[in-house]
Protein backbone atom coordinates (compact mmCIF):
# COMPACT_ATOMS: atom_id res chain seq x y z
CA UNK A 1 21.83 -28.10 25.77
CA UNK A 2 19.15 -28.12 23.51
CA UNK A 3 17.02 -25.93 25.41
CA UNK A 4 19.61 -23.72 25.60
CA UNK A 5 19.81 -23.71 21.96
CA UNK A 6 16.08 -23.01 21.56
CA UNK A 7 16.52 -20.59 23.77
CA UNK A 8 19.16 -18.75 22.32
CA UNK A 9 16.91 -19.31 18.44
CA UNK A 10 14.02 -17.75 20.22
CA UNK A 11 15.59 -14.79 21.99
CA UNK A 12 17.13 -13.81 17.96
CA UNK A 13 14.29 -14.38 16.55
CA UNK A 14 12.28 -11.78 19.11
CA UNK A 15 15.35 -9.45 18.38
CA UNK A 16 15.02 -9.80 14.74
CA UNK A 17 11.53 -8.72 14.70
CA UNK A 18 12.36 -6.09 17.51
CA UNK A 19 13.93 -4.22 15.08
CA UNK A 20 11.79 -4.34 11.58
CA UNK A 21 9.36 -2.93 14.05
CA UNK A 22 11.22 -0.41 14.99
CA UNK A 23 12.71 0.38 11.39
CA UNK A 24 8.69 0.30 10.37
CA UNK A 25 7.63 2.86 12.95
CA UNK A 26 10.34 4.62 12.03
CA UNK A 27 10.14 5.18 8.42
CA UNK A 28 7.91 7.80 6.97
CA UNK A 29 5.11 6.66 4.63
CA UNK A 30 4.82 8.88 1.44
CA UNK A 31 1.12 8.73 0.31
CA UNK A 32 -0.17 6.39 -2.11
CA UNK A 33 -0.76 7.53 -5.51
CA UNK A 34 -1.78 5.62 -8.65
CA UNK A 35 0.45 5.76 -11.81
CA UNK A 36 -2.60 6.50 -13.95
CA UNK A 37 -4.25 9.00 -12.28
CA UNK A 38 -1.35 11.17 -11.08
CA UNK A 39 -1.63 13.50 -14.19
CA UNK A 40 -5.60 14.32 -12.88
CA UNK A 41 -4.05 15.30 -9.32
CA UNK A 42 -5.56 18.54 -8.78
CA UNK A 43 -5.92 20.81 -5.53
CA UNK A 44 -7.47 18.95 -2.71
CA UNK A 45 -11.44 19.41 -2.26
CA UNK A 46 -12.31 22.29 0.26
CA UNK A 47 -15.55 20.55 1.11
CA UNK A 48 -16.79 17.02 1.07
CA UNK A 49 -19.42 17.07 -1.45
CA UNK A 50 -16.51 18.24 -4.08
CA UNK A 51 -14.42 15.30 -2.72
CA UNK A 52 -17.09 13.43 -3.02
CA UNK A 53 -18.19 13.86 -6.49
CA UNK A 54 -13.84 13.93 -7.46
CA UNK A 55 -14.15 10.37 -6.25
CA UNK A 56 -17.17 9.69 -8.27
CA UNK A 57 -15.55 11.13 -11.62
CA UNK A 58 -11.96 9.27 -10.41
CA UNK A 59 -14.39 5.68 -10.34
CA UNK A 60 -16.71 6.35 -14.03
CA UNK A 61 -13.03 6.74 -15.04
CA UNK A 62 -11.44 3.44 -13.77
CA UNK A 63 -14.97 1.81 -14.98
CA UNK A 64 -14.33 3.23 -18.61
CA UNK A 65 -11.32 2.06 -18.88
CA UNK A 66 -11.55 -1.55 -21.11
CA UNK A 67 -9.45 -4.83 -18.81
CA UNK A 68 -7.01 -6.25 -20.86
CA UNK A 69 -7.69 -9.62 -21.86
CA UNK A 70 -4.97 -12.60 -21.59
CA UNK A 71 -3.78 -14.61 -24.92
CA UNK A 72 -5.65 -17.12 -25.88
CA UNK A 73 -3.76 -20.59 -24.89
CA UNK A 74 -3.29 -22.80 -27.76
């Protein structure tokens, strides 16, 4: 009986993740885009070296930018 329980737990539990699998194939991925740097979206490089130096500008950018810093605990 209990093996037919663990069984049964084991044979839901493949179904389960049968079909997240499924619904992940399945779904389309929309490209990943940061919140900050969707207003500099421009047209995509026609050659590396442009898409290279775009990245380069993009990073200096990120670098610039100051990190917040937490509260001091008291």
């Amino acid at each position: 009986m209990i093996r037919m329980l663990g069984l049964v737990g084991l044979v839901v539990a493949l179904a389960v993740v049968g079909l997240l699998v499924k619904k992940q194939l399945t779904t389309p991925v929309a490209p990943a885009v940061s919140v900050e740097g969707a207003g500099t979206l421009g047209a995509p490089a026609s050659n590396p070296r442009q898409a290279q130096e775009q990245f380069k500008q993009s990073l200096d950018a990120a670098m610039q930018q100051p990190r917040p810093m937490p509260d001091e605990a008291k």
